[in-house]
Protein backbone atom coordinates (compact mmCIF):
# COMPACT_ATOMS: atom_id res chain seq x y z
CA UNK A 1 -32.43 -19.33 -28.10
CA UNK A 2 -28.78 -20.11 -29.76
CA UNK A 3 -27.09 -19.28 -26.92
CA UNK A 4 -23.83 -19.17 -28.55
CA UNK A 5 -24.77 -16.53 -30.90
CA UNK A 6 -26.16 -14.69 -27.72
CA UNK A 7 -22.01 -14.75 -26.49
CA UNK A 8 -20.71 -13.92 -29.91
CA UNK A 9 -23.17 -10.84 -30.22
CA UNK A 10 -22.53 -9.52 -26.68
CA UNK A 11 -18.59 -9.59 -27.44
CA UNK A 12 -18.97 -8.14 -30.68
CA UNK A 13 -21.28 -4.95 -29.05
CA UNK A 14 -19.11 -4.86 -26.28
CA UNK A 15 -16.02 -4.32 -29.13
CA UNK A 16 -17.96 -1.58 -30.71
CA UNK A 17 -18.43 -0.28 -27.33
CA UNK A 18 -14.72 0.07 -26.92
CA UNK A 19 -14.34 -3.19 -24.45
CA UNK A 20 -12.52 -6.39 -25.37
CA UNK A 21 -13.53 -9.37 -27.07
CA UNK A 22 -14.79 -11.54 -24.41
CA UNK A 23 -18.65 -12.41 -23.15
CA UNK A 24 -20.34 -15.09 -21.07
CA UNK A 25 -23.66 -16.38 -20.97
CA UNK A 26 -24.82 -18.36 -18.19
CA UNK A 27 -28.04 -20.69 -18.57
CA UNK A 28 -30.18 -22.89 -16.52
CA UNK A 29 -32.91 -25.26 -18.09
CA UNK A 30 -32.74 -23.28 -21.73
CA UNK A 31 -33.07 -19.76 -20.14
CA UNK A 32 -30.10 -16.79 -19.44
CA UNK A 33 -29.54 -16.60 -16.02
CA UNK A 34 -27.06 -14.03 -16.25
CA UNK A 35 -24.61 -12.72 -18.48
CA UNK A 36 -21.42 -10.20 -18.91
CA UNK A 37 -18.93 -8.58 -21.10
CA UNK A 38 -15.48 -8.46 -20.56
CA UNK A 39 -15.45 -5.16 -18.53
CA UNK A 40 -12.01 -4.86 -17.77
CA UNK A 41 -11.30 -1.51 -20.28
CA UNK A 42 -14.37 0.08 -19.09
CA UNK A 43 -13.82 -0.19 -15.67
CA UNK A 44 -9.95 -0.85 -15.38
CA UNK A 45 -10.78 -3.76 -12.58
CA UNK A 46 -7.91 -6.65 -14.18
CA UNK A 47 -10.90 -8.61 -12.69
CA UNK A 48 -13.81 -7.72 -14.55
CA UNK A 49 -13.64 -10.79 -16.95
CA UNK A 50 -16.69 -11.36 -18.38
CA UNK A 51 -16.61 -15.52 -16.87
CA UNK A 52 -16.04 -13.61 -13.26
CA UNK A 53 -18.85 -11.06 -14.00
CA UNK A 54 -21.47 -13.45 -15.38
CA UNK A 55 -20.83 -16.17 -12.59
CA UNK A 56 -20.68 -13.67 -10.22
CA UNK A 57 -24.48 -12.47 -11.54
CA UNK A 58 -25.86 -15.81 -11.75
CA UNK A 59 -25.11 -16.94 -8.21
CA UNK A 60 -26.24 -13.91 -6.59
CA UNK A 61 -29.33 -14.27 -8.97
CA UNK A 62 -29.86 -18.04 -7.45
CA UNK A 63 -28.96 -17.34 -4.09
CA UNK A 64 -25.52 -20.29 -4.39
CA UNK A 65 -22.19 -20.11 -5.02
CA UNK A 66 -22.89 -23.73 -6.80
CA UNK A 67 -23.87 -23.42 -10.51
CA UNK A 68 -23.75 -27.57 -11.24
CA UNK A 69 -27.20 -27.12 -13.16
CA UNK A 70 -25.97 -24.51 -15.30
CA UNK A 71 -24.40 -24.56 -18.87
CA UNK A 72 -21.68 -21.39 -19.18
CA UNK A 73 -20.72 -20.33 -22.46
CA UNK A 74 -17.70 -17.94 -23.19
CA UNK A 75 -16.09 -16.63 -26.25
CA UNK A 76 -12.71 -18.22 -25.69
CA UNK A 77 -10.97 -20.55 -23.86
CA UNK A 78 -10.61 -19.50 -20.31
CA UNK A 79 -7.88 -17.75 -18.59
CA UNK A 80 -6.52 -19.13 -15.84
CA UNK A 81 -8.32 -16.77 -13.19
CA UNK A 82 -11.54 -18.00 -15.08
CA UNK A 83 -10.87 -21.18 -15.35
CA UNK A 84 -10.85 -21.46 -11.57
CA UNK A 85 -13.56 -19.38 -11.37
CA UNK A 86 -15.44 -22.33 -13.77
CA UNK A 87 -14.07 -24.53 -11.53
CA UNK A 88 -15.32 -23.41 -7.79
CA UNK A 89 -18.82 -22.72 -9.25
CA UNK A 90 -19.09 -25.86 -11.22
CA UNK A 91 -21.04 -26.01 -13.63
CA UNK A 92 -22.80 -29.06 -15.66
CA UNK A 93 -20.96 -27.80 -19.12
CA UNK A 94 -18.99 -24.61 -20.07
CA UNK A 95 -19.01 -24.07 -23.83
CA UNK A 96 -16.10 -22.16 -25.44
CA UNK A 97 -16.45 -21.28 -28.73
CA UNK A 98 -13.10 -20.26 -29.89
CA UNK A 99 -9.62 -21.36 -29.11
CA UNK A 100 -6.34 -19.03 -28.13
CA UNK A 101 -4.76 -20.73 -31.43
CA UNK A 102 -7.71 -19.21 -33.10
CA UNK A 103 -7.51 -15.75 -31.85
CA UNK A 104 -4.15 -15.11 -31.15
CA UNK A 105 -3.10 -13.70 -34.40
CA UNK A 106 -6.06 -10.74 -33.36
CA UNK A 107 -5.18 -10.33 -29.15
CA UNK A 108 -2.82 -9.97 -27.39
CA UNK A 109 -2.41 -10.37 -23.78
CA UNK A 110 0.85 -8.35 -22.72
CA UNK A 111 0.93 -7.99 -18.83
CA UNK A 112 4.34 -7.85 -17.18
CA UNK A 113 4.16 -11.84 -15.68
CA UNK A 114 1.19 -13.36 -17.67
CA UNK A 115 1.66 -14.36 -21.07
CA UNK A 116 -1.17 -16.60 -21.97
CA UNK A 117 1.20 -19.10 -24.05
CA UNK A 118 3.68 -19.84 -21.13
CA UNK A 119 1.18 -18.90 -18.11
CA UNK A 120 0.47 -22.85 -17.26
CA UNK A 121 3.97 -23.68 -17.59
CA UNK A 122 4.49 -21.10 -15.24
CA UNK A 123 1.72 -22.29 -12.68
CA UNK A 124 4.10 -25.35 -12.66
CA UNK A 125 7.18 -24.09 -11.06
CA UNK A 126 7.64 -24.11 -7.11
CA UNK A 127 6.82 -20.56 -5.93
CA UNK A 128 10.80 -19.33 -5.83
CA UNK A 129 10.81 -19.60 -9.38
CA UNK A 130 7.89 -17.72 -10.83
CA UNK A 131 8.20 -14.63 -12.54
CA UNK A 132 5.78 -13.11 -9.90
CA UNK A 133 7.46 -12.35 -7.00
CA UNK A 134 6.26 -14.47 -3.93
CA UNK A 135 7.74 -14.48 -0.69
CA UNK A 136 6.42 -16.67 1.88
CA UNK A 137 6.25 -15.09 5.62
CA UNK A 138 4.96 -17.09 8.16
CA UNK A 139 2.49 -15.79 10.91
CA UNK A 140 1.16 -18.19 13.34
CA UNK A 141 -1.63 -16.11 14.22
CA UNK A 142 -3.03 -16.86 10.70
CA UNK A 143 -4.09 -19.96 11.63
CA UNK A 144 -6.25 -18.77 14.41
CA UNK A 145 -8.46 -17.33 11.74
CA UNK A 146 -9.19 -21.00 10.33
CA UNK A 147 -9.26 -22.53 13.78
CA UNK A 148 -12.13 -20.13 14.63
CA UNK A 149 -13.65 -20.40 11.12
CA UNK A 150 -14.19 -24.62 12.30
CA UNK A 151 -15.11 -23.69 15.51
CA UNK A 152 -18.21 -22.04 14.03
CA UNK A 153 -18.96 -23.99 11.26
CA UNK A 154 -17.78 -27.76 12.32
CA UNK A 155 -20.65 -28.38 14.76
């Protein structure tokens, strides 16, 4: 199976659909193990990117939150929420088959602090300084909750 073409056609319906233009396939050993459209529009979740979706799928499907023998492919480069998200699962290869240079003349991302062309630059500055209003306030008793989290799984 082209498993490319499988992402580009699953985008495409999900466009006719009235979604956005983003799918993921995830495979294992030349099979789909899971896949998603963007589903963002249709369910107005700002975290219902198809990479989330699909990943989210697969793992539950294999019973992991590891994908390392997997091979993801997505319509476009990531975003930076998916990009983690390809990150913590970690797969053997992610595919992307086009670039934001390539479809920025067609999308748009317009959300009040992320702009996809300045987003990493961004990600860069100390906390104080982001667009996105962060305001650190200390609790002590947080802690306890990762104290107790080792007690129980440090053994």
């Amino acid at each position: 199976m082209d498993f490319v073409k499988r992402t580009i056609d699953l985008a495409l319906k999900n466009v006719e659909e009235g979604g956005r233009p983003f799918a993921c396939v995830v495979t294992r050993d030349g099979e789909i193990i899971a896949e998603s459209p963007n589903l963002v529009a249709q369910t107005n979740d700002p975290t219902a990117h198809a990479e989330v979706l699909a990943i989210r799928k697969a793992c539950e499907k294999l019973g992991t939150e590891h994908l390392t023998d997997c091979e993801i492919y997505i319509l476009a480069s990531p975003c930076p929420m998916c990009l983690g998200a390809l990150y913590y699962c970690s797969p053997q290869k992610v595919v992307f088959i086009t670039t934001r240079k390539d479809y920025a003349p067609h999308y748009i991302d317009n959300r009040k602090y992320f702009e996809f062309d300045t987003f990493y630059d961004e990600y860069c500055k100390p906390m104080d300084q982001r667009r996105l209003p962060m305001v650190h306030q200390e609790d002590k008793e947080g802690l306890k909750v990762y104290e107790r989290w080792s007690e129980l799984n440090n053994k």
